[in-house]
Protein backbone atom coordinates (compact mmCIF):
# COMPACT_ATOMS: atom_id res chain seq x y z
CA UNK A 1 0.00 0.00 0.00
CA UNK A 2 2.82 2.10 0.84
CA UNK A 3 4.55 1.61 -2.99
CA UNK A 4 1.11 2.51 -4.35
CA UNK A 5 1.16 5.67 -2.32
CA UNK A 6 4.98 6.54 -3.11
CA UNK A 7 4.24 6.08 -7.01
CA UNK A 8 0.83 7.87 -7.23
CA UNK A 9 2.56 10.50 -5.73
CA UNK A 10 5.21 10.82 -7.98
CA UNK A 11 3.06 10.24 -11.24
CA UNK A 12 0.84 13.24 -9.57
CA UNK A 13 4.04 15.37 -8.62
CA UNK A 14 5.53 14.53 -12.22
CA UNK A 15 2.16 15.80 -13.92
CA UNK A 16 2.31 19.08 -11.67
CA UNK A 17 5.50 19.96 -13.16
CA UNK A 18 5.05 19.29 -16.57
CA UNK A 19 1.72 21.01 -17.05
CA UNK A 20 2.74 23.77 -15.15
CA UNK A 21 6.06 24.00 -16.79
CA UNK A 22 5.04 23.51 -19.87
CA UNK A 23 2.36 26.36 -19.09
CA UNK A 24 5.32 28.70 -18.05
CA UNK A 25 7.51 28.54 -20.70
CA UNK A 26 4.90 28.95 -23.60
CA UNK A 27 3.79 32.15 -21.87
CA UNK A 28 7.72 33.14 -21.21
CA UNK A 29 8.31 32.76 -24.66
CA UNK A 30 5.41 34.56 -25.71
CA UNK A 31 6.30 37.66 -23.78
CA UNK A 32 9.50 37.58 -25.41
CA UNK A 33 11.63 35.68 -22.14
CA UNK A 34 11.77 38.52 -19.96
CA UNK A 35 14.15 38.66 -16.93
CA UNK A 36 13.71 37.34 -13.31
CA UNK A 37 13.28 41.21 -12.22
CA UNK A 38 10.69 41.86 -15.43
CA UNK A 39 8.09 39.10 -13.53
CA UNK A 40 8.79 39.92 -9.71
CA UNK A 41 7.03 42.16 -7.73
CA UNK A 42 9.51 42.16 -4.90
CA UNK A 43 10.59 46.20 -4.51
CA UNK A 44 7.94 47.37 -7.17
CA UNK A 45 4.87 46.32 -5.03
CA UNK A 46 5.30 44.18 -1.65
CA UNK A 47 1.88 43.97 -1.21
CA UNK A 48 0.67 42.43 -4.42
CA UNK A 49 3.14 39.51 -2.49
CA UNK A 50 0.94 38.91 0.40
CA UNK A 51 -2.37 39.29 -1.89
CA UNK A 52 -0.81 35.95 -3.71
CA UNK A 53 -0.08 34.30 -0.64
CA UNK A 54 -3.43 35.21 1.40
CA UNK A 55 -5.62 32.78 -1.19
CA UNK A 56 -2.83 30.17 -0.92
CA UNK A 57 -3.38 29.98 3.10
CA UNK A 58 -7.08 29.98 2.72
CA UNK A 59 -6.43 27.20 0.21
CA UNK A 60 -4.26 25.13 2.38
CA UNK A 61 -6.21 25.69 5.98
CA UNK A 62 -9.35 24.23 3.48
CA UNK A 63 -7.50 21.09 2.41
CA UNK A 64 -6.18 20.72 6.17
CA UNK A 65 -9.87 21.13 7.43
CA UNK A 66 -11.53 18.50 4.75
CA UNK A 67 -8.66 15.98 5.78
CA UNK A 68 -9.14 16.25 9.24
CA UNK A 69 -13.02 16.17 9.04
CA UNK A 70 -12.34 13.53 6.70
CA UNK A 71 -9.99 11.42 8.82
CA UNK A 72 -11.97 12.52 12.01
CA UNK A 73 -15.35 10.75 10.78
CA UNK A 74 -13.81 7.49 8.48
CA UNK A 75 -10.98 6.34 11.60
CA UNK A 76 -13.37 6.28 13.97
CA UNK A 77 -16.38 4.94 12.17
CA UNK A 78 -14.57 2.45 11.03
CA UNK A 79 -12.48 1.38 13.76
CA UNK A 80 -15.96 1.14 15.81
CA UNK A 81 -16.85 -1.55 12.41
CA UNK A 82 -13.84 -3.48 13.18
CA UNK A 83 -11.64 -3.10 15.69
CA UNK A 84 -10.56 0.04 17.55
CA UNK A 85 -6.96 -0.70 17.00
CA UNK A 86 -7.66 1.03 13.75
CA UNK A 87 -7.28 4.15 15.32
CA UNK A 88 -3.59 3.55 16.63
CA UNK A 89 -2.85 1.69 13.60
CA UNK A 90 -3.61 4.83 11.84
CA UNK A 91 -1.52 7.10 14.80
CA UNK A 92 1.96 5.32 14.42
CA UNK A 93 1.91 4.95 10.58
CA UNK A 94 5.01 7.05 8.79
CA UNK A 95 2.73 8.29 6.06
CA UNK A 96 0.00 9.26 8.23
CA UNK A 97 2.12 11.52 10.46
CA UNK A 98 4.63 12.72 8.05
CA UNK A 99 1.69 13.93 5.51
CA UNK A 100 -1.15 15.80 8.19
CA UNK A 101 2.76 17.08 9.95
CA UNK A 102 3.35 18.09 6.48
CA UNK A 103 0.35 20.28 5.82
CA UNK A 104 0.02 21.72 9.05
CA UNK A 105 3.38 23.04 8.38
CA UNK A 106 2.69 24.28 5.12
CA UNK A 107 -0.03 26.45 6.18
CA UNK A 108 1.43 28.02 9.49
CA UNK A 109 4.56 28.76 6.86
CA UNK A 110 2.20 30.48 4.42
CA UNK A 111 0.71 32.73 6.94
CA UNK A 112 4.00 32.95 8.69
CA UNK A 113 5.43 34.49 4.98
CA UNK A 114 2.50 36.47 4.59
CA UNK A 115 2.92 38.17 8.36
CA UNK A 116 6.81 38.95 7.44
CA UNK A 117 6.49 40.68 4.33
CA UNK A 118 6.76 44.29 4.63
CA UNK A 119 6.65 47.43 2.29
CA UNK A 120 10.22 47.79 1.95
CA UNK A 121 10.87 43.89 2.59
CA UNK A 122 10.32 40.96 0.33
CA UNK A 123 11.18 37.59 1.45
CA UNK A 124 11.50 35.71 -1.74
CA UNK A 125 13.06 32.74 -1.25
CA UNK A 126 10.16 32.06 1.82
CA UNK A 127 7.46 32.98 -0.94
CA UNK A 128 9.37 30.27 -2.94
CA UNK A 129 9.71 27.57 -0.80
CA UNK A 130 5.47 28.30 0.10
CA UNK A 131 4.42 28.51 -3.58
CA UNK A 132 6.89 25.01 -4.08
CA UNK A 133 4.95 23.69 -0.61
CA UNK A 134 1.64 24.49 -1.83
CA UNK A 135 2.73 22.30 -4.84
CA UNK A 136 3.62 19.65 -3.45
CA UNK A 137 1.14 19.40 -0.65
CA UNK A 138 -1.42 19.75 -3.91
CA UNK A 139 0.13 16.82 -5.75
CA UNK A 140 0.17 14.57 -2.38
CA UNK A 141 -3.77 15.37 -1.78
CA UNK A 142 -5.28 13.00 -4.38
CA UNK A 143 -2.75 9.76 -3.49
CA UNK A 144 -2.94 10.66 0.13
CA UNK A 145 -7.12 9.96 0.00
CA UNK A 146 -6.57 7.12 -2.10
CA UNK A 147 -4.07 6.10 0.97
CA UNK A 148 -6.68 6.68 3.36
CA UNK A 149 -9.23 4.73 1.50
CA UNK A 150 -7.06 1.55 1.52
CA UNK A 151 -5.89 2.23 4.63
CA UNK A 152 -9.35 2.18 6.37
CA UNK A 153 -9.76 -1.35 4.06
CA UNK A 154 -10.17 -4.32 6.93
CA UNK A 155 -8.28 -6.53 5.16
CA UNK A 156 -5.19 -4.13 5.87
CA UNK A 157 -5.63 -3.91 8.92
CA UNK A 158 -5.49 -7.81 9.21
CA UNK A 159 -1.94 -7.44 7.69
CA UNK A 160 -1.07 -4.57 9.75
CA UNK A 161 -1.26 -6.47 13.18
CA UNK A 162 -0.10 -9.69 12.21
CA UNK A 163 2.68 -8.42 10.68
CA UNK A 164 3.61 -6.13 14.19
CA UNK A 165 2.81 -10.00 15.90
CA UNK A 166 5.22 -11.19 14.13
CA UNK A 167 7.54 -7.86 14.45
CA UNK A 168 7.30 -8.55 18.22
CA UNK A 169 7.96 -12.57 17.94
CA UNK A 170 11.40 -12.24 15.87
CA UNK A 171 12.23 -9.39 18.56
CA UNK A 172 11.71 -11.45 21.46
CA UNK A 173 13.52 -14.35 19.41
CA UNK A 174 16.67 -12.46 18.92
CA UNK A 175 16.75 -11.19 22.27
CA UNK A 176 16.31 -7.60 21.67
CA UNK A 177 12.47 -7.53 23.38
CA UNK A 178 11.70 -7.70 26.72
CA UNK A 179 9.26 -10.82 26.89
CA UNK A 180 6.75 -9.84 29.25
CA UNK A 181 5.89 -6.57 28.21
CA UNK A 182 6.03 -7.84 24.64
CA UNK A 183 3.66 -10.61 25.63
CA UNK A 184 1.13 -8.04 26.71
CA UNK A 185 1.58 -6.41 23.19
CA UNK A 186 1.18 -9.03 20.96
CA UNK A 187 -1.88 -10.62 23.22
CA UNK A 188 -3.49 -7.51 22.21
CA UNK A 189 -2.96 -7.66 19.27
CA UNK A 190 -4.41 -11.69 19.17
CA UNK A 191 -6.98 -9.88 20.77
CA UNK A 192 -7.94 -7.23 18.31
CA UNK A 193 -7.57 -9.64 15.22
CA UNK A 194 -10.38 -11.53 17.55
CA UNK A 195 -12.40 -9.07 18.02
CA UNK A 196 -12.09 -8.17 13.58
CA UNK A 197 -13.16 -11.77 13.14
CA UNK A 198 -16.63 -11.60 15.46
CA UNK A 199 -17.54 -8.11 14.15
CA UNK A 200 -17.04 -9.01 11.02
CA UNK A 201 -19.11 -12.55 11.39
CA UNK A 202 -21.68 -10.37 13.37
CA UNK A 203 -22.25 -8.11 10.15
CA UNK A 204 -22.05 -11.07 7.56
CA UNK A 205 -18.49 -10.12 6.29
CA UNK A 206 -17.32 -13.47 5.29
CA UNK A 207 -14.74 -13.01 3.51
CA UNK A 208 -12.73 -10.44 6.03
CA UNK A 209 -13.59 -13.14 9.00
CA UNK A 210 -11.81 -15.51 6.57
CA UNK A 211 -9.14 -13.51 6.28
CA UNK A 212 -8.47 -13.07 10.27
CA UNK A 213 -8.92 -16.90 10.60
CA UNK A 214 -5.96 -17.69 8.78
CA UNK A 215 -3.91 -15.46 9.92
CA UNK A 216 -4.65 -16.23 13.37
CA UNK A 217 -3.52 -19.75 11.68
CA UNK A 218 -0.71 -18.25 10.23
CA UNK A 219 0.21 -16.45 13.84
CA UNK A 220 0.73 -20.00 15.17
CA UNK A 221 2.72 -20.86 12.46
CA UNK A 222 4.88 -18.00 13.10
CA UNK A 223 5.31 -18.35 16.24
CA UNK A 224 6.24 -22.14 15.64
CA UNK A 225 9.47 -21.09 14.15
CA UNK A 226 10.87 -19.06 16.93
CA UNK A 227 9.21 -21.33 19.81
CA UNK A 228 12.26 -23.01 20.78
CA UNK A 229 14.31 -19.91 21.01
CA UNK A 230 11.95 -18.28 23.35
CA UNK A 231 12.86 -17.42 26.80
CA UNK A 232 11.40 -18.99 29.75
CA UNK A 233 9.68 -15.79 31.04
CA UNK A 234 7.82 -15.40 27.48
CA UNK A 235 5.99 -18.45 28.34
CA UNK A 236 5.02 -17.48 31.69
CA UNK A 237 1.12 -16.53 32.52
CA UNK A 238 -1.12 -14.92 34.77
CA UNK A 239 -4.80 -14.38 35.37
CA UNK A 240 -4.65 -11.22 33.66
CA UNK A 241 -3.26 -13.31 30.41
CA UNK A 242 -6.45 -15.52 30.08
CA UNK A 243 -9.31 -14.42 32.62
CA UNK A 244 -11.51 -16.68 34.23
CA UNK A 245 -9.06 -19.34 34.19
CA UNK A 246 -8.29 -21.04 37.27
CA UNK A 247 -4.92 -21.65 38.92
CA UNK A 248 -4.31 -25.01 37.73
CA UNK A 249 -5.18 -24.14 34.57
CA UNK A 250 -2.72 -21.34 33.99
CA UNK A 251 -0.20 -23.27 35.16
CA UNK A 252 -0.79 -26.39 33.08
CA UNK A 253 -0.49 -23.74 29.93
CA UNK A 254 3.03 -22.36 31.61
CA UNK A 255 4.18 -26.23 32.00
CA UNK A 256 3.15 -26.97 28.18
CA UNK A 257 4.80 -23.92 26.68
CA UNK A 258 0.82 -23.31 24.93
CA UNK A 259 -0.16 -19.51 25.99
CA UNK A 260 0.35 -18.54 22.35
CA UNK A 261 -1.92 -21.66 20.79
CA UNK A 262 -4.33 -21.00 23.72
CA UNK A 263 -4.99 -17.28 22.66
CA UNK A 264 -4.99 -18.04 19.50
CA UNK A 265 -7.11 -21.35 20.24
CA UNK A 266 -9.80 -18.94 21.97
CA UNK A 267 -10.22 -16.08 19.18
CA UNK A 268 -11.54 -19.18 17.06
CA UNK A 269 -12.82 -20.47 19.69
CA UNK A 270 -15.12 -17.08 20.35
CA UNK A 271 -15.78 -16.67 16.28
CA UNK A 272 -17.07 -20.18 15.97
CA UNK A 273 -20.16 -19.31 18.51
CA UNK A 274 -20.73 -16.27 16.48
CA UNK A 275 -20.45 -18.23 13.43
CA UNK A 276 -22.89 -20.87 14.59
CA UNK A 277 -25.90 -17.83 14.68
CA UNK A 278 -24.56 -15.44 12.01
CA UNK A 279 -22.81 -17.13 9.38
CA UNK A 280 -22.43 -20.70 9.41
CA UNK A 281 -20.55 -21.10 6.74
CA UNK A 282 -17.90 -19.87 8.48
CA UNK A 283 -17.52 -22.78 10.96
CA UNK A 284 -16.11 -24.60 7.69
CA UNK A 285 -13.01 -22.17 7.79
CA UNK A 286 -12.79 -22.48 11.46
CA UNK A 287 -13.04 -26.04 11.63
CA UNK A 288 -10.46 -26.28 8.97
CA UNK A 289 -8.17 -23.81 10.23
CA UNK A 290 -8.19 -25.41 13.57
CA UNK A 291 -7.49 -28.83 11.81
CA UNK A 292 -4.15 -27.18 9.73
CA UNK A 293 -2.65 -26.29 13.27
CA UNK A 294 -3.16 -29.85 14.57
CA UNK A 295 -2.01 -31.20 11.52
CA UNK A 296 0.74 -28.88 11.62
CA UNK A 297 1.75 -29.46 15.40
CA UNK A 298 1.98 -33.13 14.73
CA UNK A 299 4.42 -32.32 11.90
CA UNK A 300 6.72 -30.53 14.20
CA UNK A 301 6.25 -32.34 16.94
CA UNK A 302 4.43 -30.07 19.45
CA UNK A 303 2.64 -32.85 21.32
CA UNK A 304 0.81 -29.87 23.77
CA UNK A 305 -0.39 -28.02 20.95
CA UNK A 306 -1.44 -31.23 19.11
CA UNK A 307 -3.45 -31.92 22.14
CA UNK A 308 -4.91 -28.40 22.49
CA UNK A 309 -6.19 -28.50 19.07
CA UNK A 310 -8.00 -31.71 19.25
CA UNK A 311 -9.63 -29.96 22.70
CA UNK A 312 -10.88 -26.95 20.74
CA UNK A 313 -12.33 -29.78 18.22
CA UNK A 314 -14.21 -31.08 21.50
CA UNK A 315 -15.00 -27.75 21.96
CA UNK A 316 -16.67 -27.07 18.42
CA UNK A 317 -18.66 -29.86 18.66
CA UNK A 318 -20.27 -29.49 21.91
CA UNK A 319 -21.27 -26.35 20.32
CA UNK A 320 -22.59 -27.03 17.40
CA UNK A 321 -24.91 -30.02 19.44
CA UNK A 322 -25.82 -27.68 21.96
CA UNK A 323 -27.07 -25.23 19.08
CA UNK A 324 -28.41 -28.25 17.24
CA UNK A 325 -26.72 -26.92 14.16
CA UNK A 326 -26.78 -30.21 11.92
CA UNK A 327 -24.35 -28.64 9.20
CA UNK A 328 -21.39 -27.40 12.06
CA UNK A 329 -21.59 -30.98 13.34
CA UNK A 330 -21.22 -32.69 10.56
CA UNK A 331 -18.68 -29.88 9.38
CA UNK A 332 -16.36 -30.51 12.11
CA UNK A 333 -16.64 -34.27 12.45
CA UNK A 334 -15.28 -34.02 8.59
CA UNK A 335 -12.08 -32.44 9.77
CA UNK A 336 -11.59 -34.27 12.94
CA UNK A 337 -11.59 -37.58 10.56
CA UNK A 338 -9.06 -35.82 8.38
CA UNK A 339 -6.97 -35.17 11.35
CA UNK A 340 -7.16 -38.81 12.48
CA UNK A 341 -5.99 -39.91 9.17
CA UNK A 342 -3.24 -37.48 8.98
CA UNK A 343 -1.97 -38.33 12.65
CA UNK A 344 -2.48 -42.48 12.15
CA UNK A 345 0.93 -43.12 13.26
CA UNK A 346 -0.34 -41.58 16.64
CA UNK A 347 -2.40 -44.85 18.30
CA UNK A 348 -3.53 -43.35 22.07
CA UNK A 349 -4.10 -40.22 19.84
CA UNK A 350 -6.11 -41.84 17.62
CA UNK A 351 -8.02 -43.93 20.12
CA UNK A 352 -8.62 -40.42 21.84
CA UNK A 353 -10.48 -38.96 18.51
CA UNK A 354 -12.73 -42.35 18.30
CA UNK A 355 -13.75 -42.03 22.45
CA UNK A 356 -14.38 -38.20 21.05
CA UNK A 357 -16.42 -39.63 18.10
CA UNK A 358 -18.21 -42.02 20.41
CA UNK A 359 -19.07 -39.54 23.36
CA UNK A 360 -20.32 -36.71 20.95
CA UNK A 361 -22.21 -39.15 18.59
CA UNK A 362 -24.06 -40.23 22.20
CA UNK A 363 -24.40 -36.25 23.13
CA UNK A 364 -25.77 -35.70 20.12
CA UNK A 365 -28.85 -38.16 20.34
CA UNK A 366 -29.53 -36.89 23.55
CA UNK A 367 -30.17 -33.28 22.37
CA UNK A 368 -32.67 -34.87 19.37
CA UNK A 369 -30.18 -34.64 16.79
CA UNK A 370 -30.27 -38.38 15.23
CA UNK A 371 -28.99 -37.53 11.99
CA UNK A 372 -25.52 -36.40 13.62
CA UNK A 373 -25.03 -39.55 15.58
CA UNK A 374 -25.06 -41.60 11.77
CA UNK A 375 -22.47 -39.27 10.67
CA UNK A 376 -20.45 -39.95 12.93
CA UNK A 377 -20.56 -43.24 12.14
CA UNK A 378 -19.78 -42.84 8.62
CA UNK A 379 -16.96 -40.71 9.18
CA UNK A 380 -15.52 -43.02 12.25
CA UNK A 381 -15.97 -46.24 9.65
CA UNK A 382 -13.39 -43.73 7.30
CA UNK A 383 -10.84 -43.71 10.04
CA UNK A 384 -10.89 -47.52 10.73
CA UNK A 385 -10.57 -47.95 6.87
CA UNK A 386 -7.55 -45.47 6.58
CA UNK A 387 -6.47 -47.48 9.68
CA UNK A 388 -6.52 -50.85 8.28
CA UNK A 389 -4.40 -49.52 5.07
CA UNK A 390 -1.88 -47.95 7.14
CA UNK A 391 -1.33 -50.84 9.35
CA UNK A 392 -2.27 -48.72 12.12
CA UNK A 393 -2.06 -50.41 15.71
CA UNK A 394 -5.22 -48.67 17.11
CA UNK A 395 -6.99 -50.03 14.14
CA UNK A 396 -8.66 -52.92 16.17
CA UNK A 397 -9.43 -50.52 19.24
CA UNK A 398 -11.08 -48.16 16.38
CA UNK A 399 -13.09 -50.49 14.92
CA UNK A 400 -14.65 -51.47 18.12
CA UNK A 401 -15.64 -47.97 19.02
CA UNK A 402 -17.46 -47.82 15.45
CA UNK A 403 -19.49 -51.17 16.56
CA UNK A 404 -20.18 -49.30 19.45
CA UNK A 405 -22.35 -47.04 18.16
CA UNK A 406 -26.07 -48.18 17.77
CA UNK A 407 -27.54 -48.49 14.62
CA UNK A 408 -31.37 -48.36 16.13
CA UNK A 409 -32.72 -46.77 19.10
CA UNK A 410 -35.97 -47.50 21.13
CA UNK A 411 -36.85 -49.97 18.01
CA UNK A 412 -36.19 -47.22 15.82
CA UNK A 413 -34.14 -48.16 12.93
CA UNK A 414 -31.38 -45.54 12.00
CA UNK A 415 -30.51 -46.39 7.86
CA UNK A 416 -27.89 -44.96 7.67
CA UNK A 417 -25.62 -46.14 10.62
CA UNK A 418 -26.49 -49.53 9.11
CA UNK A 419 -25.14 -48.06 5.46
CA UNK A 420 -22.47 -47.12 7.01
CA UNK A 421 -21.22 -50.24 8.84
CA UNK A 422 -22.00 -52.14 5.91
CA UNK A 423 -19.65 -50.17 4.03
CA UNK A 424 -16.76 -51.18 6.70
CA UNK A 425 -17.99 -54.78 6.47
CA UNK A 426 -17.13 -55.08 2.78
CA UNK A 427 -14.01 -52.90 2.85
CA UNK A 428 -12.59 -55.47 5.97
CA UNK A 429 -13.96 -58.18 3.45
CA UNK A 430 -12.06 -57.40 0.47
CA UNK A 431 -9.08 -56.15 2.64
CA UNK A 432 -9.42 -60.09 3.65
CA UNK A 433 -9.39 -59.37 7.19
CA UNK A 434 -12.52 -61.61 7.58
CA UNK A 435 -12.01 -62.01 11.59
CA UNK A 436 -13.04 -58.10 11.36
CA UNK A 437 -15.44 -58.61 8.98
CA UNK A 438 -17.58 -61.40 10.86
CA UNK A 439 -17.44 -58.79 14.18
CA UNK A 440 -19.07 -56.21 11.87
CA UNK A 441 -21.69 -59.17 10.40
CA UNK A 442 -22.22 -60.06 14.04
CA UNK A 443 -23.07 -56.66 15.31
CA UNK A 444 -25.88 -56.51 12.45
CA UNK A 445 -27.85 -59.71 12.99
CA UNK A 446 -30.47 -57.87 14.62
CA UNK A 447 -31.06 -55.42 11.66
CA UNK A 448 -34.08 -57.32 10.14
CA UNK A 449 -33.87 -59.05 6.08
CA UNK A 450 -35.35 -56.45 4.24
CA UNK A 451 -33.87 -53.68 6.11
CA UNK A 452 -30.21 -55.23 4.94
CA UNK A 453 -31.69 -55.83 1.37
CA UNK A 454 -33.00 -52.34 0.59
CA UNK A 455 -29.42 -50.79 2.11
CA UNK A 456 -27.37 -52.78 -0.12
CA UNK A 457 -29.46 -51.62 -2.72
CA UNK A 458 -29.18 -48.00 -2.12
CA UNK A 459 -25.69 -48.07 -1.40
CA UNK A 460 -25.19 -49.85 -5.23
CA UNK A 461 -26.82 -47.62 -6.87
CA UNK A 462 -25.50 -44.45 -5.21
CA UNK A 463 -24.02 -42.04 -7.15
CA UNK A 464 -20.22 -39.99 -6.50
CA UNK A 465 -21.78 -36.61 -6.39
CA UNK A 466 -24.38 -35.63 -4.16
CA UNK A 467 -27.62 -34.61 -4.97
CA UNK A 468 -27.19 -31.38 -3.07
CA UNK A 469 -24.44 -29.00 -2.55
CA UNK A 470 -22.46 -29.78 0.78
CA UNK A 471 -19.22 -28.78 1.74
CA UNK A 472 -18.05 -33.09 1.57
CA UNK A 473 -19.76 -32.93 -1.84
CA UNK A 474 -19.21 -36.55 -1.89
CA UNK A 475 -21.75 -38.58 -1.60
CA UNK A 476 -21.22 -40.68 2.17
CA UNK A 477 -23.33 -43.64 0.59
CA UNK A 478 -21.11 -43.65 -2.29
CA UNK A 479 -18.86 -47.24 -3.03
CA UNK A 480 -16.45 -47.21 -6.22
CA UNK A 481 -17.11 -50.27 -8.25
CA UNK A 482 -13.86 -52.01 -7.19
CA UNK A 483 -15.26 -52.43 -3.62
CA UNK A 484 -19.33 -53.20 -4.81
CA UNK A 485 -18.35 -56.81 -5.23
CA UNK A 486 -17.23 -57.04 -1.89
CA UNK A 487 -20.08 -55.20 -0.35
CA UNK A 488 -22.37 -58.08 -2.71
CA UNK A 489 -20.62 -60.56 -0.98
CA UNK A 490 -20.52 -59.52 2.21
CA UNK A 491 -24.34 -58.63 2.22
CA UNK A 492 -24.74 -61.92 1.33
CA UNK A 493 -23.05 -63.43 4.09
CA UNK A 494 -24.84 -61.14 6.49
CA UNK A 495 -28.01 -62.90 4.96
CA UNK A 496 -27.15 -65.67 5.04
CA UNK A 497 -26.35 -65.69 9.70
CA UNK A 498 -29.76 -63.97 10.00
CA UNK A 499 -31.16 -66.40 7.98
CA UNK A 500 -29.73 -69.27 10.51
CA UNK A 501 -31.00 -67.16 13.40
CA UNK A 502 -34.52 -67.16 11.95
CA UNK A 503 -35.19 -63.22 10.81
């Protein structure tokens, strides 16, 4: 924004000069290029001096009036839009000050010329240099609103303050910040980028709440790659840090080096209940932004903030039940199954994320939400099957928790759970793990014949693409023809034990 500013200015300052150049010398020529004492008035009539400059001060006390009512009205209006760091944002920027300093100067210099000149005294060179002022204060107007106009753009001022985060984190890095005063700085700032995201969610502004989600994202990933050179004392909290917190709390964040991830964690945390009332396709980014920081946690090997970003998953979800929000559940069980498969080589971790599964299916049900309890089935049967492939050593524990889950309630028949584990069954079959397989046919032989018929059919003749537009897209009841045999056969099988046990 800053280049823009620099190079409309010059184009502007560049035109100045050759129109009014160009104006000049076409008169001087005409007049037949009289001298330097033919044009000036100095010594033939002082006054005539000050009569030039009085229009130029009224001139430049207007422009500094309309960009102070101007600035006066758009900062604040704005900043009360967004965020109110807007307003020192706007302070401490170099073009800012050096531009209103700038034209305040150039109009207390005009008057000041204009209070000097006297009958018998004619300051030229300070007529000069305010004429040349005037100028160039002229030529900066028009690039200077334009500045202003971007400036007040949100999507700036999500650049602004996380590029002074990460200002603060390379200072505190390289030892040239002191880390607790630092921390207070760049939690307000966390803060502020927070705050941008809800406002912006509260008005509808999807695409700037976007924006702040990522780089809240982004923030963590920052901070990442100075994390080990931090100094004790920049990991250390208080109640002031995170209120409402208790005492063991606080300190479990100092012992897992997490304050960052936390306040982070919380701004998403905070947006994602706005989300779930305002815009709810927004809990898609959150979700998936909160998934990228596990997923990049368990790259590096930060096992605490692995662990804090499957809690804020826990967190989402209980949420989204609790709101009985059908599309943020089944949003956020999607990325918590593309975590699992991303962290497979994790067992206890992945065990965790089934228990999650299991205990937020359950949840669900019990606030009325049926639907949600099948999807979590489906998407639980994906990370046993992503298990299997990768040899995975919780795959056994997984696939129990999957069985766990009812497939009928009160006598009440639930379709798709029974899709769903049918779709397992003939994956374990063609996988040839049939031990697995006949635990999946066992935990069906109360689903009655026609029931297991007409969902073999259905799932055969699904198509890829779903009928409507989801954020999956993908159809859950969908098998590729490789695996349809298998699913034939193992239907078949299925049959054929509740045949023996008289259904």
């Amino acid at each position: 924004m800053r280049r823009a500013f620099v190079t409309s200015l010059l184009f502007a300052f560049v035109g100045f000069a050759l129109l009014f150049g160009t104006e000049f010398f076409l008169e001087w020529r005409a007049a037949g290029y009289p001298g330097v004492h033919d044009m000036s008035w100095a010594g033939e009539n002082n006054a005539k001096l000050a009569d030039v400059l009085s229009p130029m001060a009224r001139a430049y006390n207007n422009v500094l009036a309309m960009l102070l009512a101007t600035i006066g009205l758009a900062i604040p209006l704005t900043a009360n839009m967004h965020t109110p760091k807007l307003i020192d944002l706007f302070l401490r920027d170099r073009i800012n000050r050096v531009v209103l300093s700038f034209m305040a100067l150039g109009a207390a210099h005009v008057l000041f010329v204009v209070y000097i000149i006297g009958p018998r005294f004619a300051p030229l060179w300070s007529v000069r240099i305010a004429v040349l002022a005037a100028l160039v204060g002229w030529a900066i107007l028009i690039p200077y609103f334009f500045y202003v106009v971007r400036f007040l753009d949100p999507s700036r001022v999500v650049r602004r303050l996380s590029e002074e985060v990460v200002h603060h984190l390379e200072g505190v890095a390289a030892g040239k910040r002191e880390p607790a005063s630092t921390q207070e700085q760049v939690a307000a700032r966390i803060d502020q980028l927070g705050t941008l995201v809800m406002k912006s969610l509260d008005r509808g502004d999807r695409g700037i709440a976007r924006e702040g989600i990522w780089a809240l994202k982004q923030l963590i990933d920052q901070h990442a790659k100075h994390k080990a050179k931090m100094p004790r004392a920049w990991f250390r909290v208080d109640r002031a840090d995170f209120v409402g917190l208790s005492t063991e709390a606080l300190d479990m964040i100092y012992d897992d080096r997490t304050w960052f991830e936390m306040k982070c964690g919380l701004q998403l945390a905070h947006g994602y209940q706005v989300a779930l009332h305002k815009a709810s396709d927004a809990v898609s980014s959150i979700s998936d932004a909160n998934r990228v920081i596990a997923v990049r946690a368990a790259e590096r090997g930060d096992h605490e903030a692995l662990a804090l970003a499957v809690r804020f998953f826990n967190n989402f979800l209980r949420e989204a039940i609790k709101g009985k929000n059908v599309h943020a559940v089944y949003d956020v069980f999607h990325q918590y199954r593309l975590l699992a498969k991303d962290v497979c080589d994790r067992p206890a971790l992945i065990k965790q994320i089934a228990r999650h599964f299991v205990y937020y299916a359950t949840m669900a049900r019990q606030y009325g939400l049926v639907f949600a309890p099948q999807l979590a089935i489906f998407d639980l049967g994906y990370i046993v099957r992503r298990a299997y492939e990768a040899n995975a050593a919780a795959a056994p524990d997984l696939l129990t928790s999957v069985l766990a889950l009812p497939h009928h309630t009160r006598g009440d028949l639930h379709s798709m759970a029974v899709k769903a584990k049918l779709i397992l069954g003939a994956f374990l079959l063609g996988n040839r793990l049939v031990p697995e397989a006949a635990r999946v046919r066992a935990n069906l032989l109360d689903v009655p014949r026609l029931e297991i018929e007409h969902a073999t059919e259905e799932l055969l003749a699904a198509e890829r693409v779903f009928f409507e537009v989801t954020d999956h897209q993908i159809n859950l009841e969908y098998v590729p023809p490789e695996r349809r045999e298998p699913l034939r056969q193992f239907s078949a099988e299925l049959l054929a034990d509740i045949g023996e046990r008289g259904h």
